[in-house]
C-alpha atoms as a PDB file:
ATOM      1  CA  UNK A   1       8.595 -49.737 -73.514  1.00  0.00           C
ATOM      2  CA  UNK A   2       5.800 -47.964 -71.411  1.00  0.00           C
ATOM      3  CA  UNK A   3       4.020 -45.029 -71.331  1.00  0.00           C
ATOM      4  CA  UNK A   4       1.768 -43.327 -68.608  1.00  0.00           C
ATOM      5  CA  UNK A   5      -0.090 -40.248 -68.567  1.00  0.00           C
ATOM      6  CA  UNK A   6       0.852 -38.236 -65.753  1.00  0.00           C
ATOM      7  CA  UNK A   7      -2.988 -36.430 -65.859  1.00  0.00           C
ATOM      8  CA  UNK A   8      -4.980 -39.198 -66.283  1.00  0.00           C
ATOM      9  CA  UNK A   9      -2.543 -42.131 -64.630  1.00  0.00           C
ATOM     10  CA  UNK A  10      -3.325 -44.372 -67.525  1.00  0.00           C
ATOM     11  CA  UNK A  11      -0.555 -46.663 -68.162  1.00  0.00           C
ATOM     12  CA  UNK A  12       0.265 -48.446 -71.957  1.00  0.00           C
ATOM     13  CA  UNK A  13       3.393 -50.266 -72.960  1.00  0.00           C
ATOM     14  CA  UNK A  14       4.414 -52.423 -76.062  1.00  0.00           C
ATOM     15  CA  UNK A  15       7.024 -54.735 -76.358  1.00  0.00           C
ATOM     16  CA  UNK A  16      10.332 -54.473 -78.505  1.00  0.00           C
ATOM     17  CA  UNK A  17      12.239 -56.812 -79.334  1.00  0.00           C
ATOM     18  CA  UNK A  18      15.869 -56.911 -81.164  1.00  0.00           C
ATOM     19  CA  UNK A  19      17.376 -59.826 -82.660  1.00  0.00           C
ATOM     20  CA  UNK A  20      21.003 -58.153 -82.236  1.00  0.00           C
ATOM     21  CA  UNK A  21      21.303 -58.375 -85.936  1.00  0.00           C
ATOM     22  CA  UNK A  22      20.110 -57.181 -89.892  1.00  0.00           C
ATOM     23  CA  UNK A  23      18.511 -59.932 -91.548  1.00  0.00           C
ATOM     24  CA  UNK A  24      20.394 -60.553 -94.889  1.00  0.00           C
ATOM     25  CA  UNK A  25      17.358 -58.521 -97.262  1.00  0.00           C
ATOM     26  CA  UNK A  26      17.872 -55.563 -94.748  1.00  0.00           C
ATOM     27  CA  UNK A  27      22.356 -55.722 -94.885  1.00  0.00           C
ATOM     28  CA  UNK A  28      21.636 -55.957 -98.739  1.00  0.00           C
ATOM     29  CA  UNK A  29      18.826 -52.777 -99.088  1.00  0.00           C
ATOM     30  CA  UNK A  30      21.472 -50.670 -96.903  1.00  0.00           C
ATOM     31  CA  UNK A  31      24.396 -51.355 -99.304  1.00  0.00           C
ATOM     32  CA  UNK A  32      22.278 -50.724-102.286  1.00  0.00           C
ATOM     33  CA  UNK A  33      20.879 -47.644-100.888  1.00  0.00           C
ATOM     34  CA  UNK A  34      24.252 -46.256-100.227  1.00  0.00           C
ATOM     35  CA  UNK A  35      25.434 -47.061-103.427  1.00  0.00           C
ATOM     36  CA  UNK A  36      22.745 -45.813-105.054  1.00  0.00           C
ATOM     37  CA  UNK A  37      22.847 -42.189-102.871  1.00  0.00           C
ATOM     38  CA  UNK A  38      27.145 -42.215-102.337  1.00  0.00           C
ATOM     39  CA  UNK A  39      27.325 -39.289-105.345  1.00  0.00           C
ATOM     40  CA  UNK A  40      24.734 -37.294-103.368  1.00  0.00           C
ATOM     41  CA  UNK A  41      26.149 -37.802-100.034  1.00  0.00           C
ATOM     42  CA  UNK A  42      29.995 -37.042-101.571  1.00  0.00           C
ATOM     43  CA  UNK A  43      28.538 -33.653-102.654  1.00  0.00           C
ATOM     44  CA  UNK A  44      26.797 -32.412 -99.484  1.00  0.00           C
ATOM     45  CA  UNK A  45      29.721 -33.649 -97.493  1.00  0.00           C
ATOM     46  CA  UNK A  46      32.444 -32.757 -99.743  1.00  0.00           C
ATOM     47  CA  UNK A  47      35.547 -30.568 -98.182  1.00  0.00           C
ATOM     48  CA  UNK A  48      35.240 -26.792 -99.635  1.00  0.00           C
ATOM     49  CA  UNK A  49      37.255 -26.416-102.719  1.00  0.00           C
ATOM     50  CA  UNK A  50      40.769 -24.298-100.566  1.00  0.00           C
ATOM     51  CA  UNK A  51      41.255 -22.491-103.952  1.00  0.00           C
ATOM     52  CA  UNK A  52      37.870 -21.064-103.739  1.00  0.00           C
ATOM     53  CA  UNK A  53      37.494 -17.537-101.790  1.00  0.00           C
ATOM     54  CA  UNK A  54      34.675 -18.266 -99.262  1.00  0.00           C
ATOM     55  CA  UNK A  55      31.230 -16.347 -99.485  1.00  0.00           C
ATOM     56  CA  UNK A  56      29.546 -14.772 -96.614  1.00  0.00           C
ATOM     57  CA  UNK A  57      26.082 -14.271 -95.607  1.00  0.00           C
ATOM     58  CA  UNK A  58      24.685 -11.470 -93.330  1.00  0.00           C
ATOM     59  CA  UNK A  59      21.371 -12.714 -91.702  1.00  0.00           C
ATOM     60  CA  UNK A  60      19.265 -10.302 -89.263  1.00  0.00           C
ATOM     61  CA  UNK A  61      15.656 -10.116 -88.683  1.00  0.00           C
ATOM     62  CA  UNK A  62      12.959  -6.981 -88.763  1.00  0.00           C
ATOM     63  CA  UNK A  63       9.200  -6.680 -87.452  1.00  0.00           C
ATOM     64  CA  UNK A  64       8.349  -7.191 -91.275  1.00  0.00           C
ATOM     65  CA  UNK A  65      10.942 -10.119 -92.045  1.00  0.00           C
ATOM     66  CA  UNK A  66      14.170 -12.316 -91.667  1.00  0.00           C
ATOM     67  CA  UNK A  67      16.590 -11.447 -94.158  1.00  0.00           C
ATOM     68  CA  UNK A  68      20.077 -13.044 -95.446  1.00  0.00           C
ATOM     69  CA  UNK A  69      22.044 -11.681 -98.266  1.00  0.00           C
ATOM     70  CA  UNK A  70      25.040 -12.967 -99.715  1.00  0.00           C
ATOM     71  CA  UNK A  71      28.381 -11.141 -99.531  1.00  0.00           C
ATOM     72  CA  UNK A  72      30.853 -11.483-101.827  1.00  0.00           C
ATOM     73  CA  UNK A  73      34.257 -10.597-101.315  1.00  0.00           C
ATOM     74  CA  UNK A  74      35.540  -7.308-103.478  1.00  0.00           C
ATOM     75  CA  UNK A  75      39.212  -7.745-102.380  1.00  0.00           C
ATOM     76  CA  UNK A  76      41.079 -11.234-101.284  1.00  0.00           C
ATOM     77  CA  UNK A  77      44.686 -12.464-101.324  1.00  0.00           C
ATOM     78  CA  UNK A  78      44.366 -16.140-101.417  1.00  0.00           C
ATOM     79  CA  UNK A  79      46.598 -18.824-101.313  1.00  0.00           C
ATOM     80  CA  UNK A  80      45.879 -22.882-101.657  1.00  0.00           C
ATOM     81  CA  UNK A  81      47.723 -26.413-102.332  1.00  0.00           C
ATOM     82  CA  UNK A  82      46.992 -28.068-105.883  1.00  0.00           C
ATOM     83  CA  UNK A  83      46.832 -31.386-105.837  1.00  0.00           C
ATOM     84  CA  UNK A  84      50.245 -32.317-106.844  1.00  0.00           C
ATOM     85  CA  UNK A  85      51.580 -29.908-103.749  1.00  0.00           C
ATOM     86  CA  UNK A  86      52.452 -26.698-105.547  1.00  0.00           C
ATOM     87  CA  UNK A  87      51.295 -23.296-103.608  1.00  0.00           C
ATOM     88  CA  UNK A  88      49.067 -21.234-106.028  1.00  0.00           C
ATOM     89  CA  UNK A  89      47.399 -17.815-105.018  1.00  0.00           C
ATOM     90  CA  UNK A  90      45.198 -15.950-106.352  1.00  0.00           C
ATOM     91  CA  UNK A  91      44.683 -12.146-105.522  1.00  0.00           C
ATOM     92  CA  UNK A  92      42.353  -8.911-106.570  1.00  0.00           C
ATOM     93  CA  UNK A  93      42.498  -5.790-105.271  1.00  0.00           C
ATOM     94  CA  UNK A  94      38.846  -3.592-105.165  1.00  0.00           C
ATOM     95  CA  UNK A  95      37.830  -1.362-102.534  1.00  0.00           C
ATOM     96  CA  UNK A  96      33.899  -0.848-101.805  1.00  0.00           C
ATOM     97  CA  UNK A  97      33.783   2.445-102.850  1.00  0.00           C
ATOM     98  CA  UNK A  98      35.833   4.756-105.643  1.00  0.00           C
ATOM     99  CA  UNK A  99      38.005   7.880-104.832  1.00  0.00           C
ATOM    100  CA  UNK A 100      34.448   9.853-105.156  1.00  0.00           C
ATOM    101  CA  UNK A 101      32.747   7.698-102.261  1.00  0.00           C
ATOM    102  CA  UNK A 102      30.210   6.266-104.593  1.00  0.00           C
ATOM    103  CA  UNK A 103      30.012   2.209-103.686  1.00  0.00           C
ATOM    104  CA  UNK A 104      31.283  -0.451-105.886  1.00  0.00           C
ATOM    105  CA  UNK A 105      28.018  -1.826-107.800  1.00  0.00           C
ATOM    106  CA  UNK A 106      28.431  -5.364-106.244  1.00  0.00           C
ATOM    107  CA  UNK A 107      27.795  -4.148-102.149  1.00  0.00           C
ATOM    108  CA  UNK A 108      24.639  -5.240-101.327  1.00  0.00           C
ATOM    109  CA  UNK A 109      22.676  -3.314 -98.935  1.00  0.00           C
ATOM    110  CA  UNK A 110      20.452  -3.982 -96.145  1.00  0.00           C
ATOM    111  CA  UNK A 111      17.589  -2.534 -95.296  1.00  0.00           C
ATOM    112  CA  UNK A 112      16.684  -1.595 -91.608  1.00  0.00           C
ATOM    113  CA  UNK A 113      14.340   0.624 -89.469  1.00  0.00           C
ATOM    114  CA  UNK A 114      16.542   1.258 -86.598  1.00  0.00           C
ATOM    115  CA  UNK A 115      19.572  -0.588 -85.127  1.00  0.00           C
ATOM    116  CA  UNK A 116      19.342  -4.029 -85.008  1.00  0.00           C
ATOM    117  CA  UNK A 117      21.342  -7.453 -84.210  1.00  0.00           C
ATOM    118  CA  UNK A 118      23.132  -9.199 -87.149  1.00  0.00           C
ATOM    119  CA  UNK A 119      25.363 -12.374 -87.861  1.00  0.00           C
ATOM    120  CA  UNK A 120      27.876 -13.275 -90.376  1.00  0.00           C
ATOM    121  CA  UNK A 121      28.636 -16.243 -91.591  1.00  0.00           C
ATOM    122  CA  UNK A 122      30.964 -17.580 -93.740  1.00  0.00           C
ATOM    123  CA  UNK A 123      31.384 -20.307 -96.218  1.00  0.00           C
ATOM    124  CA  UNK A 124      34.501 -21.559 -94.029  1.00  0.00           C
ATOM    125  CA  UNK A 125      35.144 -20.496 -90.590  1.00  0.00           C
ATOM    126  CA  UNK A 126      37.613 -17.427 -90.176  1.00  0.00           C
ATOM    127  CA  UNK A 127      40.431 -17.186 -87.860  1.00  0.00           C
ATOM    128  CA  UNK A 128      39.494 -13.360 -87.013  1.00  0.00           C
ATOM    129  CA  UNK A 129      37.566 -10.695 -87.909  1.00  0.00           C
ATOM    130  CA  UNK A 130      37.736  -7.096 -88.551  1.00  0.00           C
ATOM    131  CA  UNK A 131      34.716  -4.728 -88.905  1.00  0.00           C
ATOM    132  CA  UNK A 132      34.786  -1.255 -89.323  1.00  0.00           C
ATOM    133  CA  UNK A 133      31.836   1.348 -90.967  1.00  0.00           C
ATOM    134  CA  UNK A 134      31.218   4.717 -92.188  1.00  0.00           C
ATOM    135  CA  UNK A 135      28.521   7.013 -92.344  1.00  0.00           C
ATOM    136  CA  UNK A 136      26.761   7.515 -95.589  1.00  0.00           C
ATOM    137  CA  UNK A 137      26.448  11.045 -97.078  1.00  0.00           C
ATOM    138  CA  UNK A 138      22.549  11.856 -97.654  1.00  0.00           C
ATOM    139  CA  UNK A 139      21.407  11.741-101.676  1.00  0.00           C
ATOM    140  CA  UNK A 140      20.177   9.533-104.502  1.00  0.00           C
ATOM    141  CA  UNK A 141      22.981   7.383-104.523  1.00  0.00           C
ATOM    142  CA  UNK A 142      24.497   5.815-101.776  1.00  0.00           C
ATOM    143  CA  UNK A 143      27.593   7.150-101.090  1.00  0.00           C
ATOM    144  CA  UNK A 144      30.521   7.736 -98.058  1.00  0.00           C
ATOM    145  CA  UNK A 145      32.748  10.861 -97.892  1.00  0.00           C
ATOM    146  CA  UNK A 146      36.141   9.675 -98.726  1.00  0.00           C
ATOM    147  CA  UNK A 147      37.594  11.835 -96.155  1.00  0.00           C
ATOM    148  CA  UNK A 148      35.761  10.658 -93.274  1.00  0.00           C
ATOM    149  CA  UNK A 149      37.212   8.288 -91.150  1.00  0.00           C
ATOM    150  CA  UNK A 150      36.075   4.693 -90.176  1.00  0.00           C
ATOM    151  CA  UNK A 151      35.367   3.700 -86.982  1.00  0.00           C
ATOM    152  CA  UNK A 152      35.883  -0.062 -85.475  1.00  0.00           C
ATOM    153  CA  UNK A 153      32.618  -1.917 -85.267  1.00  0.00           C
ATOM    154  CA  UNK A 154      33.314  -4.501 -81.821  1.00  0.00           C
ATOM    155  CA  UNK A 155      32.112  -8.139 -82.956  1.00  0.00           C
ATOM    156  CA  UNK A 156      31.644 -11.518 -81.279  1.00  0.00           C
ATOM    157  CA  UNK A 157      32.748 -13.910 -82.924  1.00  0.00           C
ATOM    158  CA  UNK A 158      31.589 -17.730 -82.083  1.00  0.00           C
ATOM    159  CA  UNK A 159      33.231 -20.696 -82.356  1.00  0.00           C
ATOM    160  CA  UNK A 160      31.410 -22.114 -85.065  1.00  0.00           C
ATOM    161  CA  UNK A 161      32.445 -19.401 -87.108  1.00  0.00           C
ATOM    162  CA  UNK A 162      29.665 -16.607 -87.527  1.00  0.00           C
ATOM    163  CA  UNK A 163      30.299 -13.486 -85.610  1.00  0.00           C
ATOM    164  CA  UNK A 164      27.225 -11.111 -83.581  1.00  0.00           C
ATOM    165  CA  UNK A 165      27.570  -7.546 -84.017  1.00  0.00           C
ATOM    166  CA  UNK A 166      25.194  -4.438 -84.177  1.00  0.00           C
ATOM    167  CA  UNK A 167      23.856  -2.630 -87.357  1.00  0.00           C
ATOM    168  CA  UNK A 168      22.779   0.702 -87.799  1.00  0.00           C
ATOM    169  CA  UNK A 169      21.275   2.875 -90.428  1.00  0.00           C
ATOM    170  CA  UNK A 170      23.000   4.886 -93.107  1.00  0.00           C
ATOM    171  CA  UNK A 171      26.517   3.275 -93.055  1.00  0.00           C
ATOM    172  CA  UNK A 172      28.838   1.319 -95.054  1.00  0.00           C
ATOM    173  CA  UNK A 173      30.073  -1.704 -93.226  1.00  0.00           C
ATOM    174  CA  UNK A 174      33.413  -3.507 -94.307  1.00  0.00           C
ATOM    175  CA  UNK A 175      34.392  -6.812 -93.146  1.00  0.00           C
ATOM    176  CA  UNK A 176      38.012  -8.139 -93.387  1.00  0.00           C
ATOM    177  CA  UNK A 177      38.088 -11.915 -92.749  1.00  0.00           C
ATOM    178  CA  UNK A 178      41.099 -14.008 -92.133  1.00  0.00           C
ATOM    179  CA  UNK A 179      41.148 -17.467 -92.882  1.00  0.00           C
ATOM    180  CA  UNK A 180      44.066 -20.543 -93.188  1.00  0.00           C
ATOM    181  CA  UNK A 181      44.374 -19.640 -97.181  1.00  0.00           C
ATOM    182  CA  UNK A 182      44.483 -15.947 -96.641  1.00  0.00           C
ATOM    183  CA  UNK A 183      42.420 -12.808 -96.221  1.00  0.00           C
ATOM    184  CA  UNK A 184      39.109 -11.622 -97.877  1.00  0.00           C
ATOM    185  CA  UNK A 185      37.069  -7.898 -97.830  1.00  0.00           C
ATOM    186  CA  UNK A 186      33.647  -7.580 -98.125  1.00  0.00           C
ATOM    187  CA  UNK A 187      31.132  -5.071 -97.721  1.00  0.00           C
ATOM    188  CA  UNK A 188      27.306  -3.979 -97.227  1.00  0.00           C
ATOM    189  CA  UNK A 189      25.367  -0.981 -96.908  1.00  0.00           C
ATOM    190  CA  UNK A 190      22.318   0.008 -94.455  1.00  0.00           C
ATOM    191  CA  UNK A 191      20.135   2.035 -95.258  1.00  0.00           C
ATOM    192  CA  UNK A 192      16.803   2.635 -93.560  1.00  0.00           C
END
């Protein structure tokens, strides 16, 4: 293998050679080393668990930082193979805010200066995506009029999975998912 400097034109190589094989101490350290590591490498590569509702993440950046928080669905209707074959589901219905417009406890909110990109990923890839948002009534709380309609938020979303869309301040934004074991809601708030 050689090397040369393309400023100063000087040239230095080394030579490499392969014997087109492991020596015997080398095939042994690998198998011991994967033994030794298999439980490790069975949990980072393990399939998801398909009776498990996947989790989202929102991730955007500001001038001050870059910021991810988890969202977790409030609604799902889930459905999943057990191991001897049977079809279980699972379901909940929630809604991210009560018949008063004040927000279920668990939607996280965002915090944002102005409008700004965002992503959203999922624990498993969805099949589609649905995003819709609606203005936040000024107070101490944060709140939505329950009589205001939503309006369609348009989305990109990629093919690994995580959809582009634009945030603004001041509204709550709900995300239906669909995904092979069913469909999920989640929700966040911006607030600036």
């Amino acid at each position: 293998v050689s090397a040369k400097d393309l400023d100063t034109g000087k040239q230095q190589s080394i030579p490499i050679a392969y014997s087109g094989r492991m020596s015997d101490d080398e095939v042994d350290r690998a198998i011991r080393d994967a033994e030794q590591y298999a439980d490790i490498v069975d949990t980072v590569f393990a399939a998801p668990d398909q009776s498990q509702v996947p989790v989202g993440s929102l991730s955007y950046k500001t001038d001050q930082a870059d910021t991810s928080v988890v969202l977790n669905p409030y609604e799902f209707d889930w459905q999943w193979q057990t191991e001897d074959g049977q079809t279980s589901t699972s379901q909940v219905d929630g809604s991210a805010a009560d018949g008063n417009g004040t927000l279920n406890e668990t939607i996280v909110d965002a915090r944002i200066p102005n409008a700004i990109d965002a992503f959203i990923a999922f624990s498993v890839n969805p099949t589609s995506l649905e995003i819709e948002r609606q203005p936040l009534v000024k107070g101490e709380t944060a709140k939505i009029d329950p009589q205001s309609d939503g309006e369609d938020v348009p989305c990109t979303l990629g093919d690994d999975g995580t959809a582009a869309l634009r945030i603004e301040p001041n509204y709550l934004y709900e995300v239906k998912a669909t995904f092979p074991q069913g469909e999920a809601e989640y929700a966040f708030y911006t607030i600036d």
